[in-house]
PDB file of N, CA and C in Angstrom:
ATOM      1  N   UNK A   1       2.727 -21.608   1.861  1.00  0.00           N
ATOM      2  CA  UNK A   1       2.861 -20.311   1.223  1.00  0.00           C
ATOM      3  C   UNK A   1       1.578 -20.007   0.457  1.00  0.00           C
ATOM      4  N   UNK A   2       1.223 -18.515   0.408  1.00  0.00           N
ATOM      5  CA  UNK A   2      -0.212 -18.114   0.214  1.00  0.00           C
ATOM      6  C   UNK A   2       0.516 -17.468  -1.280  1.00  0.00           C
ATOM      7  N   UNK A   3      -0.206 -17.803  -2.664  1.00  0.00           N
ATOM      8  CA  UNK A   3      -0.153 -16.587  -3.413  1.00  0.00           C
ATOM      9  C   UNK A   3      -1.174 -15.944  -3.328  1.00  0.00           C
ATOM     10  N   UNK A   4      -1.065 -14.497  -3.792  1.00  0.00           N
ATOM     11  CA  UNK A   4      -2.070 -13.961  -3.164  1.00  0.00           C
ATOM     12  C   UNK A   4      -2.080 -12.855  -4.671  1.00  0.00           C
ATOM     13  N   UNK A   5      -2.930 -13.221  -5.406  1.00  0.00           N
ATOM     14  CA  UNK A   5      -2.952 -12.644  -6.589  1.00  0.00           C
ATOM     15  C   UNK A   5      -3.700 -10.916  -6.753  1.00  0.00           C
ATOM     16  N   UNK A   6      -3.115 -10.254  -7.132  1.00  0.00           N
ATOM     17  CA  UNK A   6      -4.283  -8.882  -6.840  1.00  0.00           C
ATOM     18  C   UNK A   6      -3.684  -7.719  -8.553  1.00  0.00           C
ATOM     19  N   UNK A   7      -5.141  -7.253  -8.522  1.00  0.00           N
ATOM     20  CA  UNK A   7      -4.784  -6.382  -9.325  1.00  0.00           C
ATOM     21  C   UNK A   7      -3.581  -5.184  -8.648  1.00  0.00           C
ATOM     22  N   UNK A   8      -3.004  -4.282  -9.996  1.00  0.00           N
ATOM     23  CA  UNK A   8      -2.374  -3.281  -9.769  1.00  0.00           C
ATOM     24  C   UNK A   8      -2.702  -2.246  -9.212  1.00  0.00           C
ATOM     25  N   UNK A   9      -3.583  -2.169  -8.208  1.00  0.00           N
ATOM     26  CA  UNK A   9      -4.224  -0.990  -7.371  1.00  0.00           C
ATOM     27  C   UNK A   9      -4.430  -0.928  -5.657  1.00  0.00           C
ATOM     28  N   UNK A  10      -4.007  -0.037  -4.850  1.00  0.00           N
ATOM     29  CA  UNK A  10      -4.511  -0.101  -4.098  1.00  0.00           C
ATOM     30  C   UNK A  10      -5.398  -0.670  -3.335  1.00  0.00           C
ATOM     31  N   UNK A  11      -6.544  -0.391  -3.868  1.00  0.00           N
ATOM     32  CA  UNK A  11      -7.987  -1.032  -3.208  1.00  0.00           C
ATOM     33  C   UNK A  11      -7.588  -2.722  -3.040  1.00  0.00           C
ATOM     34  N   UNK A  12      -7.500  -3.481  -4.650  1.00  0.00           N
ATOM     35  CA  UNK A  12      -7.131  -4.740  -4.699  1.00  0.00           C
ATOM     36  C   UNK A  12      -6.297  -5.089  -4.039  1.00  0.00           C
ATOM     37  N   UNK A  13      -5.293  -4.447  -3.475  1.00  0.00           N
ATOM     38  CA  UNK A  13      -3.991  -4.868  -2.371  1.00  0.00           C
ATOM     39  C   UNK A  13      -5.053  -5.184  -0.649  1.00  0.00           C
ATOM     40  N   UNK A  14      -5.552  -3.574  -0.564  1.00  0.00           N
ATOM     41  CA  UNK A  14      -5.736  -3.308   0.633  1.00  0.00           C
ATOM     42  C   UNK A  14      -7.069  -5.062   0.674  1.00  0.00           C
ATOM     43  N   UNK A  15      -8.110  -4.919  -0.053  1.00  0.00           N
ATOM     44  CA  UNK A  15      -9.126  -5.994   0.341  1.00  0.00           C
ATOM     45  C   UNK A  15      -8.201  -7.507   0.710  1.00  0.00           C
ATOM     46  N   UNK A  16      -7.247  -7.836  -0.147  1.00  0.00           N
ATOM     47  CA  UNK A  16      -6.718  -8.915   0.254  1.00  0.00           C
ATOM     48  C   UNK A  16      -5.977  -8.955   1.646  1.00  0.00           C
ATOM     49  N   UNK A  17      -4.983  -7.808   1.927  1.00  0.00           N
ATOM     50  CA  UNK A  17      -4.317  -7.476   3.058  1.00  0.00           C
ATOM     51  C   UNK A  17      -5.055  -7.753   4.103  1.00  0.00           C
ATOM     52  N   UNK A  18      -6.698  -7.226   4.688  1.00  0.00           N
ATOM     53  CA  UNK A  18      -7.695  -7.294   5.169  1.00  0.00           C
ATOM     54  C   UNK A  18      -7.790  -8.548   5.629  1.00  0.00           C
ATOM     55  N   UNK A  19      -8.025  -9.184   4.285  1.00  0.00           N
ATOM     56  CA  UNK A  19      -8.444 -10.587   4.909  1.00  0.00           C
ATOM     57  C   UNK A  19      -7.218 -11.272   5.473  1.00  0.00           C
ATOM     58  N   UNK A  20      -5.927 -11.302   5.181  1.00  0.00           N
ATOM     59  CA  UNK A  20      -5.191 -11.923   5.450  1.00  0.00           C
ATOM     60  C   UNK A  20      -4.677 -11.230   6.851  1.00  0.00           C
ATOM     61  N   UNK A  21      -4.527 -10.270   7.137  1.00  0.00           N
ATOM     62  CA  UNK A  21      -4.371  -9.751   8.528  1.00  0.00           C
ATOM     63  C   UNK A  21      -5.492 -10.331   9.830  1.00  0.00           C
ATOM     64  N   UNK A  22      -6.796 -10.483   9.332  1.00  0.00           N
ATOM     65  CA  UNK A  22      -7.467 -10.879  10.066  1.00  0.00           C
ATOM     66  C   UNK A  22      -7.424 -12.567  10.211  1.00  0.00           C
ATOM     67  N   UNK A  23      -6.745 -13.088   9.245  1.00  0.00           N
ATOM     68  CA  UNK A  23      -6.370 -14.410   9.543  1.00  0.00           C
ATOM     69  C   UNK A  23      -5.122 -14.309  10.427  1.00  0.00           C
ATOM     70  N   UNK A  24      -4.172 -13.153  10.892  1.00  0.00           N
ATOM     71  CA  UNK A  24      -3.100 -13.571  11.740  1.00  0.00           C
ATOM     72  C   UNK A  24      -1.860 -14.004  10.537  1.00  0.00           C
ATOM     73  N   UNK A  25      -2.338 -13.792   9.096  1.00  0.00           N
ATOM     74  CA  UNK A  25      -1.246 -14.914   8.861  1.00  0.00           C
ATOM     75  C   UNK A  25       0.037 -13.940   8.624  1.00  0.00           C
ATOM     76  N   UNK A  26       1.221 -13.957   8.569  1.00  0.00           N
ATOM     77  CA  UNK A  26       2.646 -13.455   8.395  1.00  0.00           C
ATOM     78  C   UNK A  26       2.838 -12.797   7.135  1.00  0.00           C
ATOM     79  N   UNK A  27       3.353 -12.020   7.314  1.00  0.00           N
ATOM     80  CA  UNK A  27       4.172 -11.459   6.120  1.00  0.00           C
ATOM     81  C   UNK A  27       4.820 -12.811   5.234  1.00  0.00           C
ATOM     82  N   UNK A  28       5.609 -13.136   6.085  1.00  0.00           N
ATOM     83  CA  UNK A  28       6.986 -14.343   5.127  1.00  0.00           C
ATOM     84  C   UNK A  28       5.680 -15.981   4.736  1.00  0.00           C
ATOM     85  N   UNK A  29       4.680 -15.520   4.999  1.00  0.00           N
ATOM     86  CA  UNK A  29       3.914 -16.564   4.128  1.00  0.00           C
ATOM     87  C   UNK A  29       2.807 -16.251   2.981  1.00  0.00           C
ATOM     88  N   UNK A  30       3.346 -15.366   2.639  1.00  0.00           N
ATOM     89  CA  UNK A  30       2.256 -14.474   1.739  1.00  0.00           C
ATOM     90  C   UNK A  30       3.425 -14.019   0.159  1.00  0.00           C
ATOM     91  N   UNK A  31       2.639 -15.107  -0.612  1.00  0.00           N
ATOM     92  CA  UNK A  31       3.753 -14.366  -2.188  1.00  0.00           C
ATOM     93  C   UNK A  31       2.882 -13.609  -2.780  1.00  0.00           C
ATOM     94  N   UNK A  32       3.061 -12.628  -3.024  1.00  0.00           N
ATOM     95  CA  UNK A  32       2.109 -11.177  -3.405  1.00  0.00           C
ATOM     96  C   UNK A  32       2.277 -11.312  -5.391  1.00  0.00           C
ATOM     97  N   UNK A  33       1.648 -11.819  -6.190  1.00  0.00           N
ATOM     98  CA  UNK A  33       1.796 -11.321  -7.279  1.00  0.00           C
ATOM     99  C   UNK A  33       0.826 -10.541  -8.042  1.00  0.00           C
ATOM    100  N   UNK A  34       0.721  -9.912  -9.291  1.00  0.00           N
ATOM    101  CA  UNK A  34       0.045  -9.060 -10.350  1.00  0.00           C
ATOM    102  C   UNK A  34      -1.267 -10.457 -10.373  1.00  0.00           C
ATOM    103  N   UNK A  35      -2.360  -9.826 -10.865  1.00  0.00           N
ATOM    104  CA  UNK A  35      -3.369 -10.249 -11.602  1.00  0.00           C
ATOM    105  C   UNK A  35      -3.007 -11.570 -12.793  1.00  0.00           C
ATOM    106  N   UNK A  36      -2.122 -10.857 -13.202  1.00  0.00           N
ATOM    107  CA  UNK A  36      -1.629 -11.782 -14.514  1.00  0.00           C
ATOM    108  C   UNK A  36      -1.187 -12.958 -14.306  1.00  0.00           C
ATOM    109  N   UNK A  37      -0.126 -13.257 -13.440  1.00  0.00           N
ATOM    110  CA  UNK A  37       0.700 -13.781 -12.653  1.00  0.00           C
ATOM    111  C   UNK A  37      -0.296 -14.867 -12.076  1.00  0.00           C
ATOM    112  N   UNK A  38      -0.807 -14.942 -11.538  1.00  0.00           N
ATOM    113  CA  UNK A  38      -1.855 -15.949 -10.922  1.00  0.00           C
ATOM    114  C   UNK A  38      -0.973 -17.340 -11.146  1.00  0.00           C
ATOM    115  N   UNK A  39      -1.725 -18.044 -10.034  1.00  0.00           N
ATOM    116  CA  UNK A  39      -1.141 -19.219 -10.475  1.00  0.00           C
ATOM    117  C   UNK A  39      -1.964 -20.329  -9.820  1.00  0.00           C
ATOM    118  N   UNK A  40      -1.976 -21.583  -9.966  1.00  0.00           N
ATOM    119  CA  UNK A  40      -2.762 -22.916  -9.806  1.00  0.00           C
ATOM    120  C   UNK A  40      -3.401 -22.449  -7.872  1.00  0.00           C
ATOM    121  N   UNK A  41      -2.638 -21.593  -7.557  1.00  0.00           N
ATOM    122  CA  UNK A  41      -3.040 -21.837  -5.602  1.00  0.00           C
ATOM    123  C   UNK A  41      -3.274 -20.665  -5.285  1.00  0.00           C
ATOM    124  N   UNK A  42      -3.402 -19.523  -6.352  1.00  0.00           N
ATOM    125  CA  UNK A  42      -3.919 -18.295  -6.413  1.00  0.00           C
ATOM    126  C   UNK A  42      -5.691 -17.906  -5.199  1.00  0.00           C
ATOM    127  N   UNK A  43      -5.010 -17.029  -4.396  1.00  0.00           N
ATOM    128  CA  UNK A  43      -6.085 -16.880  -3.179  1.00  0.00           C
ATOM    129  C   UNK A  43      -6.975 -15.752  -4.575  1.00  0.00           C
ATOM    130  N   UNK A  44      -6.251 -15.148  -4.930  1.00  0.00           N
ATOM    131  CA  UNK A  44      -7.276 -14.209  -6.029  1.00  0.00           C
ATOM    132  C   UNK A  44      -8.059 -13.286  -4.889  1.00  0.00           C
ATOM    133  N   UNK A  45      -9.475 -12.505  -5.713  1.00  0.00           N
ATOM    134  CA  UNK A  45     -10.474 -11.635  -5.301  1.00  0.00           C
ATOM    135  C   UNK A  45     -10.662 -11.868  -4.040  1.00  0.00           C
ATOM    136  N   UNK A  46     -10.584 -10.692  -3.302  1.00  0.00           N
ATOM    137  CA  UNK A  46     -10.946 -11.703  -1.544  1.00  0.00           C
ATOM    138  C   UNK A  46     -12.566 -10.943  -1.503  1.00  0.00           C
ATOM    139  N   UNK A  47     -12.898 -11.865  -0.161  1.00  0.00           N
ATOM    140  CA  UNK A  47     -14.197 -11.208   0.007  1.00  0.00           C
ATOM    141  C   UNK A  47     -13.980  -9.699   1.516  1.00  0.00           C
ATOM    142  N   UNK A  48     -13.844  -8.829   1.453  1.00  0.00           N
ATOM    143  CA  UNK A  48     -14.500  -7.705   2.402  1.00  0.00           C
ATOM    144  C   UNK A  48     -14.586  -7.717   3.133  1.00  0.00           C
ATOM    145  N   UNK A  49     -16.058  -8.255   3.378  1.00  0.00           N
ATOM    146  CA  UNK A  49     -16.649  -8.876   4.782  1.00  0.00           C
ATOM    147  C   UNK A  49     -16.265  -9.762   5.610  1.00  0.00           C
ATOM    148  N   UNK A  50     -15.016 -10.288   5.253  1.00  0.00           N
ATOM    149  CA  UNK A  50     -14.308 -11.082   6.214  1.00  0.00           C
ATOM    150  C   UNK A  50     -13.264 -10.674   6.615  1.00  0.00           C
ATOM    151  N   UNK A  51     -13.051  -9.106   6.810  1.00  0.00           N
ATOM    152  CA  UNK A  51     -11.857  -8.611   7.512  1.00  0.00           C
ATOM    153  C   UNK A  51     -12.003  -7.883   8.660  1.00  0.00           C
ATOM    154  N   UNK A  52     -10.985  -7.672   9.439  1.00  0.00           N
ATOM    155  CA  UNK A  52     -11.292  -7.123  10.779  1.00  0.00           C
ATOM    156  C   UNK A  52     -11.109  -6.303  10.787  1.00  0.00           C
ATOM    157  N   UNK A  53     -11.277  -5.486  12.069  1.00  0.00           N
ATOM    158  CA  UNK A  53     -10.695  -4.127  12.734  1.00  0.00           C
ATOM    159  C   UNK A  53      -9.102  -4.036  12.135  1.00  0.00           C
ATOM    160  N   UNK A  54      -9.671  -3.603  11.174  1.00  0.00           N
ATOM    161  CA  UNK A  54      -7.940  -2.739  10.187  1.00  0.00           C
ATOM    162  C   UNK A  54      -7.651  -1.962  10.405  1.00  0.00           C
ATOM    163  N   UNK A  55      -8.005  -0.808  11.883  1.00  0.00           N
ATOM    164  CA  UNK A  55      -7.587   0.311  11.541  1.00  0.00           C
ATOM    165  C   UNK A  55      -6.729   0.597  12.143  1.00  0.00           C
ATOM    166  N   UNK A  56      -5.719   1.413  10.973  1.00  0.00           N
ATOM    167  CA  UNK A  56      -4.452   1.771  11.259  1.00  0.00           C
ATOM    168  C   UNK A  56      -4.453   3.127  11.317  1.00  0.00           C
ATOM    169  N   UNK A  57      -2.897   4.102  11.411  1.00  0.00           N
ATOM    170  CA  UNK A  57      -2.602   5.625  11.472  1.00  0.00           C
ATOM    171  C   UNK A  57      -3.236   5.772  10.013  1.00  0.00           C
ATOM    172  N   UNK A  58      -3.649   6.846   9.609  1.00  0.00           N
ATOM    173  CA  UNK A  58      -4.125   7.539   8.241  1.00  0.00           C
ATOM    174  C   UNK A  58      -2.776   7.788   7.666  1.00  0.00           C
ATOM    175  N   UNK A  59      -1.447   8.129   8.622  1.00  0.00           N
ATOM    176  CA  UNK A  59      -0.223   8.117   7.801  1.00  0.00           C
ATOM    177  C   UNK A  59       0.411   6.492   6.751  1.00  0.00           C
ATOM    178  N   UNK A  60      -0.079   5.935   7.590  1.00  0.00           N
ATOM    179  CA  UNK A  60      -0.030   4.716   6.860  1.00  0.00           C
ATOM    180  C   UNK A  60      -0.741   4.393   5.609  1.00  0.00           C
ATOM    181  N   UNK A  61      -2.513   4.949   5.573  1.00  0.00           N
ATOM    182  CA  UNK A  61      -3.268   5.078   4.504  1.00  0.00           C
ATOM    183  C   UNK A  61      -2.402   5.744   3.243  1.00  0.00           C
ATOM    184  N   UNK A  62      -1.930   7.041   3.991  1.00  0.00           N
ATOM    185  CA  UNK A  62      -1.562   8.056   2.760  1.00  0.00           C
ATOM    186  C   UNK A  62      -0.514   7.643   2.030  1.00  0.00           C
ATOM    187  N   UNK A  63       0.776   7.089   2.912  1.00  0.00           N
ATOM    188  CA  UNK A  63       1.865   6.348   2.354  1.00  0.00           C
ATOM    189  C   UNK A  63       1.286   4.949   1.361  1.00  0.00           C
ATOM    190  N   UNK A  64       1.001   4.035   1.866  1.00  0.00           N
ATOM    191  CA  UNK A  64       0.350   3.007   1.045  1.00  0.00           C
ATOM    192  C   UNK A  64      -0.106   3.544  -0.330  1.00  0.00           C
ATOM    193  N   UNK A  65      -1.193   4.193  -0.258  1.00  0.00           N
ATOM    194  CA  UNK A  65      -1.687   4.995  -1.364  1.00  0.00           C
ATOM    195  C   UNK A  65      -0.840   5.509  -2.143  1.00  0.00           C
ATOM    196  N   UNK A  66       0.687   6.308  -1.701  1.00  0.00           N
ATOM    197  CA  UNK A  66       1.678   6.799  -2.772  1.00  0.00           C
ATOM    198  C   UNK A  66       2.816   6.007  -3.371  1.00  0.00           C
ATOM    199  N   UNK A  67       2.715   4.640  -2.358  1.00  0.00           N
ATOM    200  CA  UNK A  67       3.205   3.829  -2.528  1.00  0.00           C
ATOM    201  C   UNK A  67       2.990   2.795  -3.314  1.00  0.00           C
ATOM    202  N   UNK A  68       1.675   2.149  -3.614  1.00  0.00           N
ATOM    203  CA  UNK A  68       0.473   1.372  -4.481  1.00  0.00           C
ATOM    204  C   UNK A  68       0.955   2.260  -5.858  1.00  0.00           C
ATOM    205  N   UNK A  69       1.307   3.034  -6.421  1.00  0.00           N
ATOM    206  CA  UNK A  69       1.547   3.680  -7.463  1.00  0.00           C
ATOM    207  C   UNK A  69       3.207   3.698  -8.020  1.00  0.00           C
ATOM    208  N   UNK A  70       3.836   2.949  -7.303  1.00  0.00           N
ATOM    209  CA  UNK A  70       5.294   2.430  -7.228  1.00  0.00           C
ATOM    210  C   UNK A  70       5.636   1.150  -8.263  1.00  0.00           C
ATOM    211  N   UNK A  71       6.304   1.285  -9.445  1.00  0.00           N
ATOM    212  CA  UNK A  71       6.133   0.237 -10.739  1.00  0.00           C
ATOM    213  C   UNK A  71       7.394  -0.706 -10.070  1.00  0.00           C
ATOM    214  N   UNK A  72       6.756  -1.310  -9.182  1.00  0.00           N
ATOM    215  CA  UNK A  72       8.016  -2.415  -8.552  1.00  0.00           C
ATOM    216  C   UNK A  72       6.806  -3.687  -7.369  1.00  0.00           C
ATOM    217  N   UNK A  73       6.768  -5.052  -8.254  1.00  0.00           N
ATOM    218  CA  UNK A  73       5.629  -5.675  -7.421  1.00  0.00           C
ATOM    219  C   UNK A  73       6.103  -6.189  -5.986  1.00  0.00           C
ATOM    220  N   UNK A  74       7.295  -5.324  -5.603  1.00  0.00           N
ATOM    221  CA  UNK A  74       7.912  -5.751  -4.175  1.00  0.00           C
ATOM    222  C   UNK A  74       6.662  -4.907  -3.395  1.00  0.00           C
ATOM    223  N   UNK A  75       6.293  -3.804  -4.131  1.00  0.00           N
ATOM    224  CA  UNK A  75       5.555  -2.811  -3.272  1.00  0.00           C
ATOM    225  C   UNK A  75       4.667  -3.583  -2.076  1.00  0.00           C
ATOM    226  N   UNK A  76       3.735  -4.623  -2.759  1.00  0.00           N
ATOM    227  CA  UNK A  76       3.131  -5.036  -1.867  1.00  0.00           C
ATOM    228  C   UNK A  76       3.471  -5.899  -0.752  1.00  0.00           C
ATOM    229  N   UNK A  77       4.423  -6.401  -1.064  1.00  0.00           N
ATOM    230  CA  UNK A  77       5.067  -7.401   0.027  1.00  0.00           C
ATOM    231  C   UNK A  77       5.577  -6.173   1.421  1.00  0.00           C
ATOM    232  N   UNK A  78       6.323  -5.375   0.981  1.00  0.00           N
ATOM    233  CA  UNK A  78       6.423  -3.997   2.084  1.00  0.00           C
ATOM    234  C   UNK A  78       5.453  -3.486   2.908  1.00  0.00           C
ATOM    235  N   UNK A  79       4.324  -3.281   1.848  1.00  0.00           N
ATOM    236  CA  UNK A  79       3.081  -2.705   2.865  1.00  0.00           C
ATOM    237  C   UNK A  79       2.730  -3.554   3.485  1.00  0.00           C
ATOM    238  N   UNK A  80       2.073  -4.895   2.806  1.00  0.00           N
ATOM    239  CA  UNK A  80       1.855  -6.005   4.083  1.00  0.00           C
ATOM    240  C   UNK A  80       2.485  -6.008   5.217  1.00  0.00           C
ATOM    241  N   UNK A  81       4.236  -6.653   4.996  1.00  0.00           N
ATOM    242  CA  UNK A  81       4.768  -6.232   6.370  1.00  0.00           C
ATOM    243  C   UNK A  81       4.792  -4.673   7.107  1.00  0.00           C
ATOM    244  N   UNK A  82       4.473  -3.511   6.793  1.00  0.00           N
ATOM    245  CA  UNK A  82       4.679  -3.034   7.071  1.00  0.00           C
ATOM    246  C   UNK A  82       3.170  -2.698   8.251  1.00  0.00           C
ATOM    247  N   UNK A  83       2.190  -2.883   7.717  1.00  0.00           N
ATOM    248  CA  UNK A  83       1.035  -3.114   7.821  1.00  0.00           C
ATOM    249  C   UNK A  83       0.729  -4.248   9.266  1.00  0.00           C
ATOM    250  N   UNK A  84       1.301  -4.800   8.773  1.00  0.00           N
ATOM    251  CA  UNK A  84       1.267  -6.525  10.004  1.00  0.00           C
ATOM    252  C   UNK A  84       2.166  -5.973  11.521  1.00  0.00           C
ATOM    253  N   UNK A  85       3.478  -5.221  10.976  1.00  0.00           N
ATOM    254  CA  UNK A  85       4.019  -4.841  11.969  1.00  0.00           C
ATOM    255  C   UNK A  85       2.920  -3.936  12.881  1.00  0.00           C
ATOM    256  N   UNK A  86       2.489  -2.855  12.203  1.00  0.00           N
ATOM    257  CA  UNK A  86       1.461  -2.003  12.921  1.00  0.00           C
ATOM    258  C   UNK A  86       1.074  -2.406  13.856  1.00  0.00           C
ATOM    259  N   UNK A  87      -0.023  -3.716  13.242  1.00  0.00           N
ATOM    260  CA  UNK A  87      -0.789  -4.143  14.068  1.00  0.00           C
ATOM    261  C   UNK A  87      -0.433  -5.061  14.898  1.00  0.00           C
ATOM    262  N   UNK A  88       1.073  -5.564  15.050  1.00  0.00           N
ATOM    263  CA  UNK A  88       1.459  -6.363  16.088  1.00  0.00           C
ATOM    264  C   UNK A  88       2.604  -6.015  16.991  1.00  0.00           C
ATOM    265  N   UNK A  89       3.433  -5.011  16.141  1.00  0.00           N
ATOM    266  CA  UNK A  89       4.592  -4.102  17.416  1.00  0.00           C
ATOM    267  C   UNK A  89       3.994  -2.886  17.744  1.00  0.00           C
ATOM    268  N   UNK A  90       3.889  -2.208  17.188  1.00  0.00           N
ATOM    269  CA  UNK A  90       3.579  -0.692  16.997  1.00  0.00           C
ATOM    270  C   UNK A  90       2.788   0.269  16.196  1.00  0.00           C
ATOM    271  N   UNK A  91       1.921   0.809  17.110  1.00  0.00           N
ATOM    272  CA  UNK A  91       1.352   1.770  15.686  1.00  0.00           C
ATOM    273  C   UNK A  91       2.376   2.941  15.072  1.00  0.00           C
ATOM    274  N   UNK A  92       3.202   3.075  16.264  1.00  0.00           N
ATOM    275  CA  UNK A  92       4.024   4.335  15.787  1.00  0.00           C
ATOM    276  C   UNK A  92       5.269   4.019  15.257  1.00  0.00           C
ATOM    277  N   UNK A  93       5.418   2.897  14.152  1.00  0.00           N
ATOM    278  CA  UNK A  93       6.371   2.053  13.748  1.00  0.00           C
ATOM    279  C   UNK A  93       6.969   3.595  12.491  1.00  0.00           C
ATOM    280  N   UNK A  94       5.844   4.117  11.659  1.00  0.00           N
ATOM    281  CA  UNK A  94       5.813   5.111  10.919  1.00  0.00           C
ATOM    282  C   UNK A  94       6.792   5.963  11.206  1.00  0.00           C
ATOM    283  N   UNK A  95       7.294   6.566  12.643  1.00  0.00           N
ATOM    284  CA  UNK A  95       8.147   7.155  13.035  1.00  0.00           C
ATOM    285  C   UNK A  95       9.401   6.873  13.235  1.00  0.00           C
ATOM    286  N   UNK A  96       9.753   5.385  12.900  1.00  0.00           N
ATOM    287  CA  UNK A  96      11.318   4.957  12.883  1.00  0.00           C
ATOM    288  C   UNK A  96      11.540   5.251  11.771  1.00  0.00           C
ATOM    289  N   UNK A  97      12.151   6.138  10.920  1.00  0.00           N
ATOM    290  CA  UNK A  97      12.640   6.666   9.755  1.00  0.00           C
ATOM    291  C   UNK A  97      13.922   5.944   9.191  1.00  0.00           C
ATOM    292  N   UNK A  98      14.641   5.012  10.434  1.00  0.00           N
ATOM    293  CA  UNK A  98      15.643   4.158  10.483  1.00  0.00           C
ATOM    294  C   UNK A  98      15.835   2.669  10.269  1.00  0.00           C
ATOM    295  N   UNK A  99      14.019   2.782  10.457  1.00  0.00           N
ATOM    296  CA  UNK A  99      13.666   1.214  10.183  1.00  0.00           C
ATOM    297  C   UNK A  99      13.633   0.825   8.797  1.00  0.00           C
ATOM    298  N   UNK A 100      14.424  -0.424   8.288  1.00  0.00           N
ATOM    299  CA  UNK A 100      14.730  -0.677   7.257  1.00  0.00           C
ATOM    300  C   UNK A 100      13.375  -0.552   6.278  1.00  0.00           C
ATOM    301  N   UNK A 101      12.316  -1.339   6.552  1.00  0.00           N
ATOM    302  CA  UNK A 101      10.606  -1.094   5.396  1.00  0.00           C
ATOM    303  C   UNK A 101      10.268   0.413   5.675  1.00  0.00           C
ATOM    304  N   UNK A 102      10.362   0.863   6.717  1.00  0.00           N
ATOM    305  CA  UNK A 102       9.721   2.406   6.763  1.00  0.00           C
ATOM    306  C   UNK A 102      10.676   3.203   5.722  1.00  0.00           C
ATOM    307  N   UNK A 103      11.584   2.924   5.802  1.00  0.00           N
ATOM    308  CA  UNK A 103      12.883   3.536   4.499  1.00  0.00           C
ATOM    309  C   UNK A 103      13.151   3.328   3.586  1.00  0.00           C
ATOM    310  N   UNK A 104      12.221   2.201   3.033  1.00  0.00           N
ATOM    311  CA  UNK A 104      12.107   1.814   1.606  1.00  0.00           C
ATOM    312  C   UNK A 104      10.857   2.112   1.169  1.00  0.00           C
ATOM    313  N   UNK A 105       9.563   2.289   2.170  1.00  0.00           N
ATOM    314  CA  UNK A 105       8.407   2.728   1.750  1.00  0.00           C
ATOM    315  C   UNK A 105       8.639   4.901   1.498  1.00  0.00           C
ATOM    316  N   UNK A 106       8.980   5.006   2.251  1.00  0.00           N
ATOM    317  CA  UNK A 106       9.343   6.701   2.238  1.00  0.00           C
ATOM    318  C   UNK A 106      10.226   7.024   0.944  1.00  0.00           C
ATOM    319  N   UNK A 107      11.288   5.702   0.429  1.00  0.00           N
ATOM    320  CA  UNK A 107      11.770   6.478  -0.803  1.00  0.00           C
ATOM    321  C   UNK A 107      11.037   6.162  -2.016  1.00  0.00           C
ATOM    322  N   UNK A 108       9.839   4.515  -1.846  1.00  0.00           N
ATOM    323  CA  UNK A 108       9.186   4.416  -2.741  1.00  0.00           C
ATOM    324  C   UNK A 108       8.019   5.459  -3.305  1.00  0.00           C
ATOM    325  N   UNK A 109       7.379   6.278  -1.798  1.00  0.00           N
ATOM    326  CA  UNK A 109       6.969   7.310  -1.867  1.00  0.00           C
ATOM    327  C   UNK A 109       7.391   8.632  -2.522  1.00  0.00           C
ATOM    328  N   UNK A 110       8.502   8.550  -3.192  1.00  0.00           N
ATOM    329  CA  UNK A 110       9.236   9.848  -3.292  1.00  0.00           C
ATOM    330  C   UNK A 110       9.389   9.979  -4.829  1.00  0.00           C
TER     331      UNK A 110
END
């Protein structure tokens, strides 16, 4: 299990997400906590330049983004998977409105 320490922002989510997507590694091995939170096995600050071809729908950008502003630190564990799914079932995952994370990110959005 990865902690994966990040500030309360966007950006700090997305750089870690990056790297860890381009490692392949899973959602269910990734414990997402606050800055504060850190702990002895803390992955912390990632580096940038070691992430891959991230690119996803811009609907995904925009959601993330309204979502990253959501006072609940589940947020990030959602986008990751939600994020990982993208890039390994579907890009047009965004459009299952039925799918259980797409329906918790849309009301976190709200």
């Amino acid at each position: 299990m990865i902690n994966a320490s990040v500030q309360n922002s966007f950006e700090s989510w997305r750089s870690a997400a990056r790297q860890f997507l381009a490692g392949g590694i899973p959602p269910d091995q990734i414990c997402w906590s606050s800055e504060k939170q850190g702990s002895l096995f803390s992955v912390g600050e990632h580096d940038a330049s070691s992430s891959s071809d991230a690119s996803v729908p811009a609907e995904f950008i925009r959601l993330a983004t309204a979502v990253s502003c959501f006072n609940d630190l589940g947020k990030w564990s959602l986008l990751y998977r939600l994020l990982f799914r993208l890039k390994t079932e579907t890009r047009h995952l965004l459009e299952f409105e039925s799918d259980v994370d797409v329906r918790a990110a849309r009301i976190m959005e709200k």
